[in-house]
N, C-alpha and C. Protein backbone atom coordinates (compact mmCIF):
# COMPACT_ATOMS: atom_id res chain seq x y z
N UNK A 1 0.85 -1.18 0.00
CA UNK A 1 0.00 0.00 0.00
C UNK A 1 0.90 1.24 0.00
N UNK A 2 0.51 2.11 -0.67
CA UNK A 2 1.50 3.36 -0.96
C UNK A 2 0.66 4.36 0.35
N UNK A 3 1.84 4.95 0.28
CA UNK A 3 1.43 6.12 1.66
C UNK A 3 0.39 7.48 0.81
N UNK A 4 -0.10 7.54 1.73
CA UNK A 4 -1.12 8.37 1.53
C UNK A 4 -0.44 9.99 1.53
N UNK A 5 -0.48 10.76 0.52
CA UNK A 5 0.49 12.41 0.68
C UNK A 5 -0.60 13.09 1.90
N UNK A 6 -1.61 13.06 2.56
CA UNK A 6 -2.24 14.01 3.46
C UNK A 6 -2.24 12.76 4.71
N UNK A 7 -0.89 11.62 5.04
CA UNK A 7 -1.44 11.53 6.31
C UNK A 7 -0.63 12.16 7.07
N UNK A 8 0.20 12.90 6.78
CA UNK A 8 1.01 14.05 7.78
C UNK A 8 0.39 14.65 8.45
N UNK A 9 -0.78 15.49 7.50
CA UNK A 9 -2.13 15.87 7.89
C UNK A 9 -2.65 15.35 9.03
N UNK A 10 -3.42 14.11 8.84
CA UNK A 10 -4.02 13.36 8.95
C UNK A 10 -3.44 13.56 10.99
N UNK A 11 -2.23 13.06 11.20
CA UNK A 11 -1.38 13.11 12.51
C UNK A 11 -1.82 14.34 13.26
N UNK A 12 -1.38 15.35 12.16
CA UNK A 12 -1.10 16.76 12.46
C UNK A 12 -2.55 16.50 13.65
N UNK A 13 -3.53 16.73 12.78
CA UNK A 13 -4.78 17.14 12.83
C UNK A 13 -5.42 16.16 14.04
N UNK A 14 -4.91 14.62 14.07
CA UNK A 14 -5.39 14.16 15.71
C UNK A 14 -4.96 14.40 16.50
N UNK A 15 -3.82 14.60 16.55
CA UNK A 15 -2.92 15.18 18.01
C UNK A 15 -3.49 16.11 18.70
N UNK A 16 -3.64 17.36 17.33
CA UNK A 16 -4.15 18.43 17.74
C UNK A 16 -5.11 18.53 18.22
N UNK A 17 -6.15 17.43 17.83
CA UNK A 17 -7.88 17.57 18.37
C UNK A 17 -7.84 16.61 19.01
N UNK A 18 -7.11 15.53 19.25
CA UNK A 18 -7.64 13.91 19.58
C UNK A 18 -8.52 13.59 19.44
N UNK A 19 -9.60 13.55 18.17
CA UNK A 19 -9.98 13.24 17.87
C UNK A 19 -9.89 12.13 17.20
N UNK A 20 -10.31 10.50 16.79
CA UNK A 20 -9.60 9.35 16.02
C UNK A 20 -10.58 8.81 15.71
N UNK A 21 -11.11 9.36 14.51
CA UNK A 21 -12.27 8.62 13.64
C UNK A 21 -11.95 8.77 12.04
N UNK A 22 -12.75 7.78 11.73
CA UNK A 22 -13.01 8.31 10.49
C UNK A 22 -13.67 9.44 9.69
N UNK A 23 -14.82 9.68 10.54
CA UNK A 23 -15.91 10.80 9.77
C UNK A 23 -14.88 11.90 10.23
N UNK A 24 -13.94 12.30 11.45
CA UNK A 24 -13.32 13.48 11.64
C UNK A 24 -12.27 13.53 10.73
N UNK A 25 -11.83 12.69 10.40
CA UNK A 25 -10.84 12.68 8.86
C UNK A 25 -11.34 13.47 7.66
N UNK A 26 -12.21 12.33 8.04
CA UNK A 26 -13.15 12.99 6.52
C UNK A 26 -13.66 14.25 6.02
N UNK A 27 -14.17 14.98 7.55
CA UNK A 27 -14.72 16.13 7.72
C UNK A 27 -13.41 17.09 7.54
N UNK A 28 -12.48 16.79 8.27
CA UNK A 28 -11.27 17.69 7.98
C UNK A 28 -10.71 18.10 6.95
N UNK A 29 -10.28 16.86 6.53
CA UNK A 29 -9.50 16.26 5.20
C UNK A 29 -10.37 16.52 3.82
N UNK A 30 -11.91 16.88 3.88
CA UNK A 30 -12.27 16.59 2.95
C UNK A 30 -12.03 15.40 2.13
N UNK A 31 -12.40 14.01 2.57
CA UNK A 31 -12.13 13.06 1.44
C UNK A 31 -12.87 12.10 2.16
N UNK A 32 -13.24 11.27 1.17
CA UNK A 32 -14.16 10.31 1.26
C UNK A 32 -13.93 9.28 1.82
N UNK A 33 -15.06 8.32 2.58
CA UNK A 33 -15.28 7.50 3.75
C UNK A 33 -13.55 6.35 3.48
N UNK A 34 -13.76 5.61 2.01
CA UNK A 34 -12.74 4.82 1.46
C UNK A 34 -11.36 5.18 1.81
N UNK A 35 -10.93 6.41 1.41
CA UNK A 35 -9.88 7.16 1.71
C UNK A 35 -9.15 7.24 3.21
N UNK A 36 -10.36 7.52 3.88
CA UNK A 36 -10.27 8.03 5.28
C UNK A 36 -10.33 6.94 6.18
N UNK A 37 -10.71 5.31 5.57
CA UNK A 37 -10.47 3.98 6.07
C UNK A 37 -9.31 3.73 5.82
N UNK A 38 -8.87 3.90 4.71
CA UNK A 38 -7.61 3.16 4.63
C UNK A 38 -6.40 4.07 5.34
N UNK A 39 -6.85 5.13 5.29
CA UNK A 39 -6.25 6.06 6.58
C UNK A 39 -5.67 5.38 7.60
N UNK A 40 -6.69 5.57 8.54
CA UNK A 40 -6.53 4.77 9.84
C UNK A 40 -6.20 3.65 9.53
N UNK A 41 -6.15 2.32 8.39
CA UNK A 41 -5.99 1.19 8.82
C UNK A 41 -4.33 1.62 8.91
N UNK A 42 -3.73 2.30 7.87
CA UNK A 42 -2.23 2.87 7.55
C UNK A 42 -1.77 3.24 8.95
N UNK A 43 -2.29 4.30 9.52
CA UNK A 43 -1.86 4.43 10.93
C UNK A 43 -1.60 3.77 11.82
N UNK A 44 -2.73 2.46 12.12
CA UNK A 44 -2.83 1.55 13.02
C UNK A 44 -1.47 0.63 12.55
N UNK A 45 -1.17 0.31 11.51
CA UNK A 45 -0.01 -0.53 10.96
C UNK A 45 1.14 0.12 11.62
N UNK A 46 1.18 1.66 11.01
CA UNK A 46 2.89 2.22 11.96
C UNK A 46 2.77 2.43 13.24
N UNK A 47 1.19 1.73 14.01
CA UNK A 47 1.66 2.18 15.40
C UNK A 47 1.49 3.04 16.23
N UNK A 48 0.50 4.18 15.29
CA UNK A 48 0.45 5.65 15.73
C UNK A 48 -0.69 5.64 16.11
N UNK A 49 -1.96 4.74 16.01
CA UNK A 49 -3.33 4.66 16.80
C UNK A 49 -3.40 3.39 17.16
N UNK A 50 -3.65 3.06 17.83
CA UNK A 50 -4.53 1.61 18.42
C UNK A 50 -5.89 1.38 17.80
N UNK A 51 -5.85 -0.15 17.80
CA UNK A 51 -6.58 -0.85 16.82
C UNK A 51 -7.95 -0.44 17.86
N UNK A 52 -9.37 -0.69 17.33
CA UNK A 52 -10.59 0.24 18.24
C UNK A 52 -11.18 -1.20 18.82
N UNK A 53 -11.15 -0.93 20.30
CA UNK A 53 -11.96 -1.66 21.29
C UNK A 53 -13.31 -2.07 21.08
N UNK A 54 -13.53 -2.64 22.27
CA UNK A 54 -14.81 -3.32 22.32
C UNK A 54 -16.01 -1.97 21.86
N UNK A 55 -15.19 -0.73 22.48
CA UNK A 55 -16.40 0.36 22.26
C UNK A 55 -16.41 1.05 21.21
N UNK A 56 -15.62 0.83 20.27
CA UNK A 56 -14.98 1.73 19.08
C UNK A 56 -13.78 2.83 19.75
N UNK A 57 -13.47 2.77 20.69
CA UNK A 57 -12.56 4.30 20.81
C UNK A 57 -11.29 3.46 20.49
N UNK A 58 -10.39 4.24 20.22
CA UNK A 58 -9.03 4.27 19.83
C UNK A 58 -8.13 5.22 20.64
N UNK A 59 -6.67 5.07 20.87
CA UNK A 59 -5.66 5.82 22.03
C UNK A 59 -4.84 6.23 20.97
N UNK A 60 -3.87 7.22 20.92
CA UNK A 60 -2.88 7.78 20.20
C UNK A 60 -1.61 7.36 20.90
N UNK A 61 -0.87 6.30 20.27
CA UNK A 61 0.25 5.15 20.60
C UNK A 61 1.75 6.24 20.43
N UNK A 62 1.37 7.05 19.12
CA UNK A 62 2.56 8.06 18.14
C UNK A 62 2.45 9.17 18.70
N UNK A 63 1.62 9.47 19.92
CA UNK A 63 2.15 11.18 20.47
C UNK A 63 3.42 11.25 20.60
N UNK A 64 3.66 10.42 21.70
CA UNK A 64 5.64 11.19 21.93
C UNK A 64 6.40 10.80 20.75
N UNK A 65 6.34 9.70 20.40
CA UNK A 65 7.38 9.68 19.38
C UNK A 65 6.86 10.96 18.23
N UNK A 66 5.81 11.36 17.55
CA UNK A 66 5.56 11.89 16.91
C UNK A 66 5.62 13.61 16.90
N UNK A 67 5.74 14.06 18.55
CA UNK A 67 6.41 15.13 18.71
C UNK A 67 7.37 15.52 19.02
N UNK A 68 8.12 14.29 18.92
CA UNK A 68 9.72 14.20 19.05
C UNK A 68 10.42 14.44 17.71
N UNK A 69 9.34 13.65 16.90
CA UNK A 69 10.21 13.98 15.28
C UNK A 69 9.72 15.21 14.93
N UNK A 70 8.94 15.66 15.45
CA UNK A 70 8.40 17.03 14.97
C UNK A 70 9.17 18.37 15.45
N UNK A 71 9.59 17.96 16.96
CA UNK A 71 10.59 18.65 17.14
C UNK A 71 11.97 19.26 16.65
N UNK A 72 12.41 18.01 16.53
CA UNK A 72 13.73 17.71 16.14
C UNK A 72 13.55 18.06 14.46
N UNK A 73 12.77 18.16 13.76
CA UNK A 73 12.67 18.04 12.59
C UNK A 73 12.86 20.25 12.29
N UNK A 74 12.05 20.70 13.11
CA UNK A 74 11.58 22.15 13.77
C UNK A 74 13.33 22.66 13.73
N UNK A 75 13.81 21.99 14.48
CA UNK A 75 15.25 22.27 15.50
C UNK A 75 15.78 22.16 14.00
N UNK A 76 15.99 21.32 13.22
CA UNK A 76 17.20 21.19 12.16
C UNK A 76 16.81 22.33 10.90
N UNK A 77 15.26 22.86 10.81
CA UNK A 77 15.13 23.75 10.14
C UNK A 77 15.52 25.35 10.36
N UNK A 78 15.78 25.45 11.69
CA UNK A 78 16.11 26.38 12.33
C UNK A 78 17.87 26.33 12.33
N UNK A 79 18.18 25.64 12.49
CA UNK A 79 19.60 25.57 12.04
C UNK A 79 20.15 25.95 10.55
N UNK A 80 19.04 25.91 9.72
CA UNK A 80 19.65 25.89 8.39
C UNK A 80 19.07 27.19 7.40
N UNK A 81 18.22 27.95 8.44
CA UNK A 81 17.87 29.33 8.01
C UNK A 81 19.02 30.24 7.91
């Protein structure tokens, strides 16, 4: 499966809200239900959401690591201004 170019987005945008659905993808992202499944299944593979419980909710697994690379990523652009 090829990576999706808006799930950077996709991160950006749960962290920020914690929100972890599909329809909030969708609604965000503008893109359709298909899209916004294979989304999350992509995520759940690297680790960055948990697969959804007995109740449907899901946990965000990729916060720290994911604002660690975001950091550090921040830090090396700032170095090279």
């Amino acid at each position: 499966m090829a990576k999706d170019p808006l799930l950077h987005d996709a991160k950006k945008f749960i962290l920020e809200t914690k929100q972890i659905s599909i329809s909030a993808l969708q609604r965000y992202l503008q893109i359709g239900f298909m899209r916004a499944t294979r989304m999350m299944e992509q995520l759940e593979k690297e680790g960055f959401i948990s697969k959804a419980d007995k109740h449907l909710k899901r946990e965000i697994l990729g916060d720290k690591w994911w604002q660690d690379h975001l950091y550090t990523k921040w830090s090396w652009n700032i170095l090279f201004i």
